[in-house]
PDB file of N, CA and C in Angstrom:
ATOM      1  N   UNK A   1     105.866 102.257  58.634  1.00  0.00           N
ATOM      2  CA  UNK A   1     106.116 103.346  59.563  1.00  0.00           C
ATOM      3  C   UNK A   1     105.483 104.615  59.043  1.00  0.00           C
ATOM      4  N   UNK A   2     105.325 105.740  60.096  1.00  0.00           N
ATOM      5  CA  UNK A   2     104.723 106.527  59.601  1.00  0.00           C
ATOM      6  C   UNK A   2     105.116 107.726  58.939  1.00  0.00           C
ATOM      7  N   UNK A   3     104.527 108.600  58.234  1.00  0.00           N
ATOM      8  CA  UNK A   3     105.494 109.720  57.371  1.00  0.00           C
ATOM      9  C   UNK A   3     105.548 110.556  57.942  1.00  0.00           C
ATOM     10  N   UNK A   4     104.182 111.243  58.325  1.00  0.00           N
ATOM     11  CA  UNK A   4     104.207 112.723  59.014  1.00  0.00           C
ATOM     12  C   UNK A   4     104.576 112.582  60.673  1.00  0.00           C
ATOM     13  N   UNK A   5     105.236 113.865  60.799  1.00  0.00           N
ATOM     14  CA  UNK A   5     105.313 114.120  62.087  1.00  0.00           C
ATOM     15  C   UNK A   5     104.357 114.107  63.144  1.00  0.00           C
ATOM     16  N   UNK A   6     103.211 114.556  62.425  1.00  0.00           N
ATOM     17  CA  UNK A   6     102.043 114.314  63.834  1.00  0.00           C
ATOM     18  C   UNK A   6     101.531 112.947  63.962  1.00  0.00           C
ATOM     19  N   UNK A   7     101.731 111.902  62.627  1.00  0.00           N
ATOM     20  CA  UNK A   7     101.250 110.314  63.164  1.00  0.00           C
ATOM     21  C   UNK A   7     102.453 109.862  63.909  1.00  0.00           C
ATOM     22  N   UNK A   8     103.912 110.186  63.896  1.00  0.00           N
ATOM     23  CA  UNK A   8     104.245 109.542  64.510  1.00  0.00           C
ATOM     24  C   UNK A   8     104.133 109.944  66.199  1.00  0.00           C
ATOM     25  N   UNK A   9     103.945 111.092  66.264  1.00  0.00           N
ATOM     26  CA  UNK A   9     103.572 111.676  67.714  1.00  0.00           C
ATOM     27  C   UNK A   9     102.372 111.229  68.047  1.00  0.00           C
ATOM     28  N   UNK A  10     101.083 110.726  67.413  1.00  0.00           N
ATOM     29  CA  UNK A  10     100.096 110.314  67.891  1.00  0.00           C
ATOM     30  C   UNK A  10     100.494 108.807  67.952  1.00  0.00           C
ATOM     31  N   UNK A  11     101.207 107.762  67.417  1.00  0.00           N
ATOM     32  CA  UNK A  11     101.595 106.893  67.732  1.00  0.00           C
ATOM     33  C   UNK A  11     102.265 106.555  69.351  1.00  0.00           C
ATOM     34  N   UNK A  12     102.836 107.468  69.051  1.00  0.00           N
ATOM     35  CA  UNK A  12     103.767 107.693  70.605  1.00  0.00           C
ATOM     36  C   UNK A  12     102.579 107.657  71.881  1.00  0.00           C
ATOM     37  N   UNK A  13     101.823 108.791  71.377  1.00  0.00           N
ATOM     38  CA  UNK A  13     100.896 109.509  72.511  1.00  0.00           C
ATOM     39  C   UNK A  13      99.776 107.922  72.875  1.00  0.00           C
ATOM     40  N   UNK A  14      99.478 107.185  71.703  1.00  0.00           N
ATOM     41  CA  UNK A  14      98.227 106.518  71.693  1.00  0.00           C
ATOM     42  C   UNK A  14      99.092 105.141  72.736  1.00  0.00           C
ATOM     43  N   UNK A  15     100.160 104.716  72.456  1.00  0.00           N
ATOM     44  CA  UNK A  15     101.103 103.879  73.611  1.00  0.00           C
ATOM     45  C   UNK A  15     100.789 104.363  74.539  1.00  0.00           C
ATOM     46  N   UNK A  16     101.132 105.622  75.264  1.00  0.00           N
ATOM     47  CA  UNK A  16     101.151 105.896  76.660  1.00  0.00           C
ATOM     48  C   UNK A  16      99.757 105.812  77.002  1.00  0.00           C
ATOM     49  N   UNK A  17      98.718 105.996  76.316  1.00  0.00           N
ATOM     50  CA  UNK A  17      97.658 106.280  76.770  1.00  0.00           C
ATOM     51  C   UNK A  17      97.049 104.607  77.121  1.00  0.00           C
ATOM     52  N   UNK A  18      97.417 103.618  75.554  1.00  0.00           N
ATOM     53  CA  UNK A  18      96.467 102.255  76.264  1.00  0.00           C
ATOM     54  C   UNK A  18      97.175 101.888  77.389  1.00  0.00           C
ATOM     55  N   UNK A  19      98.890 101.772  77.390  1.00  0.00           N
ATOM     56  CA  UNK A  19      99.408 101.149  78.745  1.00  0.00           C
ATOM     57  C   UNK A  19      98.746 101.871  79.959  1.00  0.00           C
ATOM     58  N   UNK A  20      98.191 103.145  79.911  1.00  0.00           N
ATOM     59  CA  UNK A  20      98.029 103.582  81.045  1.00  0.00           C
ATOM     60  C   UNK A  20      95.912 103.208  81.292  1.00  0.00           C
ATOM     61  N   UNK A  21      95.411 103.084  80.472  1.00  0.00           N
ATOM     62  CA  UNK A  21      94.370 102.426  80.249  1.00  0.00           C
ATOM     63  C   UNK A  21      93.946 100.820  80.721  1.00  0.00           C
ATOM     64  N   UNK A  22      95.040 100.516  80.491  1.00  0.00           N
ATOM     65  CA  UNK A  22      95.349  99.018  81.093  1.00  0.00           C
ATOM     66  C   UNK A  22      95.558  99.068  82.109  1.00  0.00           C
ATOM     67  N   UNK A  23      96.727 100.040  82.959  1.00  0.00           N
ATOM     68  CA  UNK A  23      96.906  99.735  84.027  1.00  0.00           C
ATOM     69  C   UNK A  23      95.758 100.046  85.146  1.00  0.00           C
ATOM     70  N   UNK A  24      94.679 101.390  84.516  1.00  0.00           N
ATOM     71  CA  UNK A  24      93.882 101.664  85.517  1.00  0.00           C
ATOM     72  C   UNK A  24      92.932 100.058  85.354  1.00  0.00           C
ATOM     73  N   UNK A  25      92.350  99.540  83.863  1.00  0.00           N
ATOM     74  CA  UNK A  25      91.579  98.558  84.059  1.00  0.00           C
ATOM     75  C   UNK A  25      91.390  97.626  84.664  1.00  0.00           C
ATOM     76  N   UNK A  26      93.206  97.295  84.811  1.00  0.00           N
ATOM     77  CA  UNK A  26      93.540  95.924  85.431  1.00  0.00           C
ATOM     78  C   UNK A  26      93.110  95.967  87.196  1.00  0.00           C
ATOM     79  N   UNK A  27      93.711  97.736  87.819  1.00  0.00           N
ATOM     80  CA  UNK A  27      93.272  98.281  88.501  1.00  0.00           C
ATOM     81  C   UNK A  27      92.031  97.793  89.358  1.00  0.00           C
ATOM     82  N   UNK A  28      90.756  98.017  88.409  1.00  0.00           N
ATOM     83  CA  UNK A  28      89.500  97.678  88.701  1.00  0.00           C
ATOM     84  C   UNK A  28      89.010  96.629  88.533  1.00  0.00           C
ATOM     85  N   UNK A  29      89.388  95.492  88.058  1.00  0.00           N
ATOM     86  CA  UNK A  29      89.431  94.590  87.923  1.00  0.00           C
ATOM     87  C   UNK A  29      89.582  93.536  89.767  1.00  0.00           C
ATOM     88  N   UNK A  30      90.885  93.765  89.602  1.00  0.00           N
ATOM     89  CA  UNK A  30      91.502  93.674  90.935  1.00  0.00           C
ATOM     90  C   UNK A  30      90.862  93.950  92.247  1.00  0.00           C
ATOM     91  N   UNK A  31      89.801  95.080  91.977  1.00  0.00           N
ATOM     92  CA  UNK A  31      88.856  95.840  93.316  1.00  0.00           C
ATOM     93  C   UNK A  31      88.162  95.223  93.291  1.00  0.00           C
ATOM     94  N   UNK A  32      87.604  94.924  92.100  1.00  0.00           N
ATOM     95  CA  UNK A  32      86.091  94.247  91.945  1.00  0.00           C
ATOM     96  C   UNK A  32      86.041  92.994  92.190  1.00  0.00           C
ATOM     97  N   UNK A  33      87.507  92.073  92.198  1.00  0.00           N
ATOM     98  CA  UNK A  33      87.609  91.054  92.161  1.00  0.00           C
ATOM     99  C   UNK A  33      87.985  90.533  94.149  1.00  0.00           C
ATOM    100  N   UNK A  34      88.488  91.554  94.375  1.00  0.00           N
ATOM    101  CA  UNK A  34      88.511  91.577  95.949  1.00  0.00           C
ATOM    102  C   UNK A  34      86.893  91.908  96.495  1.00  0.00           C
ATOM    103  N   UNK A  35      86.321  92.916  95.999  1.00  0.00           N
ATOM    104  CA  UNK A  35      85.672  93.303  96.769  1.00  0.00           C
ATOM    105  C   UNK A  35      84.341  92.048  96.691  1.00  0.00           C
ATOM    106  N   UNK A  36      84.099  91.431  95.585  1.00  0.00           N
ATOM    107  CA  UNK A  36      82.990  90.241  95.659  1.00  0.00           C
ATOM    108  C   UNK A  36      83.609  88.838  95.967  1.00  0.00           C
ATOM    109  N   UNK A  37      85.041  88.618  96.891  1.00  0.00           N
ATOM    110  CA  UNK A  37      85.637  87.447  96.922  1.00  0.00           C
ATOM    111  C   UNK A  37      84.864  87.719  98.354  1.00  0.00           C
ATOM    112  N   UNK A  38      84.783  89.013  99.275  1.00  0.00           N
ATOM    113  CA  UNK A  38      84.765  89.172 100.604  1.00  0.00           C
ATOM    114  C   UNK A  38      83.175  88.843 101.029  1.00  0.00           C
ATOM    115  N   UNK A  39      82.801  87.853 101.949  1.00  0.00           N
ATOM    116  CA  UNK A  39      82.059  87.567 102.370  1.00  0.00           C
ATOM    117  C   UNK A  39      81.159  88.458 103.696  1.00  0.00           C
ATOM    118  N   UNK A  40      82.044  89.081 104.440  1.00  0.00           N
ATOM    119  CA  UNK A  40      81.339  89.950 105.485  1.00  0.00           C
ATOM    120  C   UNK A  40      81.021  91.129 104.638  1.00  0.00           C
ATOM    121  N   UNK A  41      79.632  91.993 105.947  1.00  0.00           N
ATOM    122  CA  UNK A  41      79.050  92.632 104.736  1.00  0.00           C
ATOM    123  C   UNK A  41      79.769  94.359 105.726  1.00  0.00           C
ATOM    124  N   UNK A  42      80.737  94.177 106.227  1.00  0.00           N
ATOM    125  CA  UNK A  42      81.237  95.387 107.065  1.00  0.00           C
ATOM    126  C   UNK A  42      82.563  95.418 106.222  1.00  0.00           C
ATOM    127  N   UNK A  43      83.247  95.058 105.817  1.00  0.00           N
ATOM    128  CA  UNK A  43      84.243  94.528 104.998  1.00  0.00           C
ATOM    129  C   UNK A  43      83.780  95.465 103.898  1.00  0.00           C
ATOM    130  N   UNK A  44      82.149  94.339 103.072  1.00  0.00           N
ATOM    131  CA  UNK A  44      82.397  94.909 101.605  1.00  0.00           C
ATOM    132  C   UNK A  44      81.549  96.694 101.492  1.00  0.00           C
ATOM    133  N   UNK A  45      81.471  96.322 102.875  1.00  0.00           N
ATOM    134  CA  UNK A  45      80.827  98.273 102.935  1.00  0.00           C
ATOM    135  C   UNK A  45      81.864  98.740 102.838  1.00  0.00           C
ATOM    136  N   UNK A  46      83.058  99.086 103.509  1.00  0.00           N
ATOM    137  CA  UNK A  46      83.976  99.418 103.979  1.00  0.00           C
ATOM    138  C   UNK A  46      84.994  99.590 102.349  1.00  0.00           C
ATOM    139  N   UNK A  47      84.891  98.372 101.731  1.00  0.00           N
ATOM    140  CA  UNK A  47      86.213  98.409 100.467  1.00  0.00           C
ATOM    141  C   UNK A  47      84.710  98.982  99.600  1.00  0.00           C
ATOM    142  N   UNK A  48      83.757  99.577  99.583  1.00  0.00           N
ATOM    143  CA  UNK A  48      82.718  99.994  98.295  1.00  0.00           C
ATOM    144  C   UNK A  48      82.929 101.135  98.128  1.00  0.00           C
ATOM    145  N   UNK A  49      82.982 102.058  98.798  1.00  0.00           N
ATOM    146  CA  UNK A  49      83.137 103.629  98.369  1.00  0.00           C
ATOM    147  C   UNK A  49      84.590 103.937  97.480  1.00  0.00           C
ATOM    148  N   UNK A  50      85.587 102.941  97.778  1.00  0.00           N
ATOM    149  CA  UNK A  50      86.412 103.308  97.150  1.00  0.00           C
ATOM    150  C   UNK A  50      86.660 102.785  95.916  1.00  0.00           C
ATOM    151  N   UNK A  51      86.006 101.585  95.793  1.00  0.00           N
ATOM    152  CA  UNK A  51      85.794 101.022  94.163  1.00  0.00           C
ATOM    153  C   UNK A  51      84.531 101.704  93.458  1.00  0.00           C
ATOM    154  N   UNK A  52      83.409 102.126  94.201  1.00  0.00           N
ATOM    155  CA  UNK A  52      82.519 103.149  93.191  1.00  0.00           C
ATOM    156  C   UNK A  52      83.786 104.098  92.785  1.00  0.00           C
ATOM    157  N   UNK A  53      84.591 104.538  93.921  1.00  0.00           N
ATOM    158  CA  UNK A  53      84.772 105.859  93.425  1.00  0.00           C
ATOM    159  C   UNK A  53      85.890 105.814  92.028  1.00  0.00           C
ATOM    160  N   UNK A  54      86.849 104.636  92.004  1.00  0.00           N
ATOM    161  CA  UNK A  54      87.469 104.060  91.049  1.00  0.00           C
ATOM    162  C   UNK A  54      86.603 104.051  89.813  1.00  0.00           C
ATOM    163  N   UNK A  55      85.583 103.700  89.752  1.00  0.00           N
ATOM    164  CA  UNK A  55      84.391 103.281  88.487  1.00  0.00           C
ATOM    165  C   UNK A  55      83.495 104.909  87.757  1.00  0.00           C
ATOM    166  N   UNK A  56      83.573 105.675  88.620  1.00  0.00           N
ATOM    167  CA  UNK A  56      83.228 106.959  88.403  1.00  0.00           C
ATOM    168  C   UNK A  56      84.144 107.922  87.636  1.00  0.00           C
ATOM    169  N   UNK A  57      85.681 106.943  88.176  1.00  0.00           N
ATOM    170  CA  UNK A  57      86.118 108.570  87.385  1.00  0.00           C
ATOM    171  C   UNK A  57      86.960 107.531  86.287  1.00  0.00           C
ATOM    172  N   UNK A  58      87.460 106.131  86.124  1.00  0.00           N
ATOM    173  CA  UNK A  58      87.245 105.693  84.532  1.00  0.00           C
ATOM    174  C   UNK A  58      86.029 105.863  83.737  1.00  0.00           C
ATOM    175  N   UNK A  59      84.557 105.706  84.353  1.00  0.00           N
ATOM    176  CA  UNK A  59      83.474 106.389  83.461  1.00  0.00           C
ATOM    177  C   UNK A  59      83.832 107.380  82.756  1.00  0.00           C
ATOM    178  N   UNK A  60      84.176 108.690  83.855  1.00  0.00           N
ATOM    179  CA  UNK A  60      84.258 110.057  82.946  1.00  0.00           C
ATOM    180  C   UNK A  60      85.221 110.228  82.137  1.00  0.00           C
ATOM    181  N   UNK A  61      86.443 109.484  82.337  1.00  0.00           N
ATOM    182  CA  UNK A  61      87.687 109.751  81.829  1.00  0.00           C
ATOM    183  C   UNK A  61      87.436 108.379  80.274  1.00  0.00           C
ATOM    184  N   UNK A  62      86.209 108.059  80.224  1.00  0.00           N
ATOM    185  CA  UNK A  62      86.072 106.956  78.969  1.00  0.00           C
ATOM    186  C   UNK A  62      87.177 105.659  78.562  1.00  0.00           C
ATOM    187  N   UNK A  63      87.660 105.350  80.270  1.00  0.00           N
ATOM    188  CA  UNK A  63      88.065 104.033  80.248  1.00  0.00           C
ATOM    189  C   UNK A  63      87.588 102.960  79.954  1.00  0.00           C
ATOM    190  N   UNK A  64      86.154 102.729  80.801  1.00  0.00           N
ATOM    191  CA  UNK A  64      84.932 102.202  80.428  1.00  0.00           C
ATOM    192  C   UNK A  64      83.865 102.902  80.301  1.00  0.00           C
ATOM    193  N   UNK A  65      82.838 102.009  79.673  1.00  0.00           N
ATOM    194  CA  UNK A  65      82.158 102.955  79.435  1.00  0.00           C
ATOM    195  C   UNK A  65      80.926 103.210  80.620  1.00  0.00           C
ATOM    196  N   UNK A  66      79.860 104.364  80.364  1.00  0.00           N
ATOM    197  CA  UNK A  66      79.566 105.066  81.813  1.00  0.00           C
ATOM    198  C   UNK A  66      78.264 104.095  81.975  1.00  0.00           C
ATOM    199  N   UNK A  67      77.952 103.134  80.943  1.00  0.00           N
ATOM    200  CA  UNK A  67      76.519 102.031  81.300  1.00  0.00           C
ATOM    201  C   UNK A  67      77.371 101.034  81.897  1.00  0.00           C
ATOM    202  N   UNK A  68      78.220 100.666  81.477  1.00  0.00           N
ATOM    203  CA  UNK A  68      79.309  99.273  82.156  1.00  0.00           C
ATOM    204  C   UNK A  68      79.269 100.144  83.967  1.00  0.00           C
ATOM    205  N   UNK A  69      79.792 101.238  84.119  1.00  0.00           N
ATOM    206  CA  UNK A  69      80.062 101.913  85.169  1.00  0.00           C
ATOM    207  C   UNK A  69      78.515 101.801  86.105  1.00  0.00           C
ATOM    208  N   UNK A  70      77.632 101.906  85.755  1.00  0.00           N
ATOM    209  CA  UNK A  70      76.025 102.110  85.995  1.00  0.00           C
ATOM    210  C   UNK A  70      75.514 100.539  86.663  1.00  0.00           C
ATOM    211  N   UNK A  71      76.503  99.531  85.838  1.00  0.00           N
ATOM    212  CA  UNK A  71      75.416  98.274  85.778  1.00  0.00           C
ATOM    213  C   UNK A  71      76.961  97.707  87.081  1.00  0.00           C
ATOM    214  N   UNK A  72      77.702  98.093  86.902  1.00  0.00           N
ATOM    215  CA  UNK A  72      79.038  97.236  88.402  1.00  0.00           C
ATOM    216  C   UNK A  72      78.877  98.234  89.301  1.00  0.00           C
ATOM    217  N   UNK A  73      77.930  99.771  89.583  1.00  0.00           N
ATOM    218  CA  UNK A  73      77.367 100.283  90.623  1.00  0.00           C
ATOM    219  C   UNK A  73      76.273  99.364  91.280  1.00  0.00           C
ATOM    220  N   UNK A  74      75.716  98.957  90.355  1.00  0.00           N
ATOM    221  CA  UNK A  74      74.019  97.763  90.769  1.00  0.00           C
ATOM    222  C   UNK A  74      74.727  96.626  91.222  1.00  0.00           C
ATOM    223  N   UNK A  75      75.182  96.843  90.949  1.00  0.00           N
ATOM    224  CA  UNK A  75      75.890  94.875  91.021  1.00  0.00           C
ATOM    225  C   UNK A  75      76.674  95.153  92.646  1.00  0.00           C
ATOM    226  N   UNK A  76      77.407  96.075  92.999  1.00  0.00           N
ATOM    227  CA  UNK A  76      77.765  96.234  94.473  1.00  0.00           C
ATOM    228  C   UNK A  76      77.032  96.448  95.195  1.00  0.00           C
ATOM    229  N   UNK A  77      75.503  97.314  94.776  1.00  0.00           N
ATOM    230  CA  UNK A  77      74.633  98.150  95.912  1.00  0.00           C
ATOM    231  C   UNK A  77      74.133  96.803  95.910  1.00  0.00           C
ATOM    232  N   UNK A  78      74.027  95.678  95.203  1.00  0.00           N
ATOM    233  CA  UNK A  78      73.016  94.575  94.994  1.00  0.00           C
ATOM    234  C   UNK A  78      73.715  93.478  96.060  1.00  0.00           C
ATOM    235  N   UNK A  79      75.047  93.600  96.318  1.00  0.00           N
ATOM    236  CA  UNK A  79      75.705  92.583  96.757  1.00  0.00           C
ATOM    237  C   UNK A  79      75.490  92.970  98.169  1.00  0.00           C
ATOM    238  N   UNK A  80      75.891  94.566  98.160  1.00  0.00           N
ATOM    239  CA  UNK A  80      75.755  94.821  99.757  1.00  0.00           C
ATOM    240  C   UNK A  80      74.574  94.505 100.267  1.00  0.00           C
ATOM    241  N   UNK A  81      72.978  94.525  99.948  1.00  0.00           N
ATOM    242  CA  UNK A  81      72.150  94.576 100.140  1.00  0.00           C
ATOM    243  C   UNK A  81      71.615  93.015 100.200  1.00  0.00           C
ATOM    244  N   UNK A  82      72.160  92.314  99.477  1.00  0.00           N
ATOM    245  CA  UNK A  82      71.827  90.577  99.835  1.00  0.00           C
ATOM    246  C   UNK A  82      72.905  89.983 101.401  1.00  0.00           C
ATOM    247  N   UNK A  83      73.834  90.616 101.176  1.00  0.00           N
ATOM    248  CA  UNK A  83      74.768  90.481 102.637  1.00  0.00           C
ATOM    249  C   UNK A  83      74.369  90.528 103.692  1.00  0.00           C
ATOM    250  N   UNK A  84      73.973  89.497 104.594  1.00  0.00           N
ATOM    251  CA  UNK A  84      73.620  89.256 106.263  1.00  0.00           C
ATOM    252  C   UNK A  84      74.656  89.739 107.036  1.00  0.00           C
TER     253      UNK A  84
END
C-alpha cells in the first residue's frame, strides 16, 4: 500500500479514470461493431457521423490513439464507399 498522500489519491484518481476509459472503449467498440454488421448503405451513412464523432473526441481526450482514430475513419469512409 501506499505511503504518501498524493499516491494514494493518484491511485484513487487512476481507478476512476481506466473504469471510465473502458467504459467509453467498450462504447466504441459496440458502434463500430454495429455500424459494419449493417449492410444498407443509408443505414451505415446515417449511424457514421455519430461514430466518427465518438472516435474524434477519444482521439483528443487520448483514449485511443489519434493514428488508430485516422485508420477506423478510412475504414468507414472505405465501407461507405464500397456500399451499393
Amino acid at each position: 500500500m501506499a505511503n504518501h498522500k498524493s499516491s494514494i489519491k493518484r491511485i484513487r484518481s487512476n481507478d476512476v479514470k481506466r473504469d471510465r476509459n473502458k467504459y467509453y472503449h467498450k462504447t466504441m467498440r459496440n458502434a463500430l461493431r454495429k455500424l459494419r454488421s449493417s449492410n444498407s448503405k443509408a443505414e451505415v451513412e446515417k449511424i457514421a457521423p455519430s461514430v466518427i464523432s465518438l472516435l474524434d473526441k477519444l482521439g483528443k481526450n487520448s483514449v485511443i490513439h489519434k493514428n488508430k482514430v485516422g485508420n477506423l475513419k478510412s475504414s468507414i469512409a472505405r465501407r461507405i464507399s464500397h456500399l451499393s
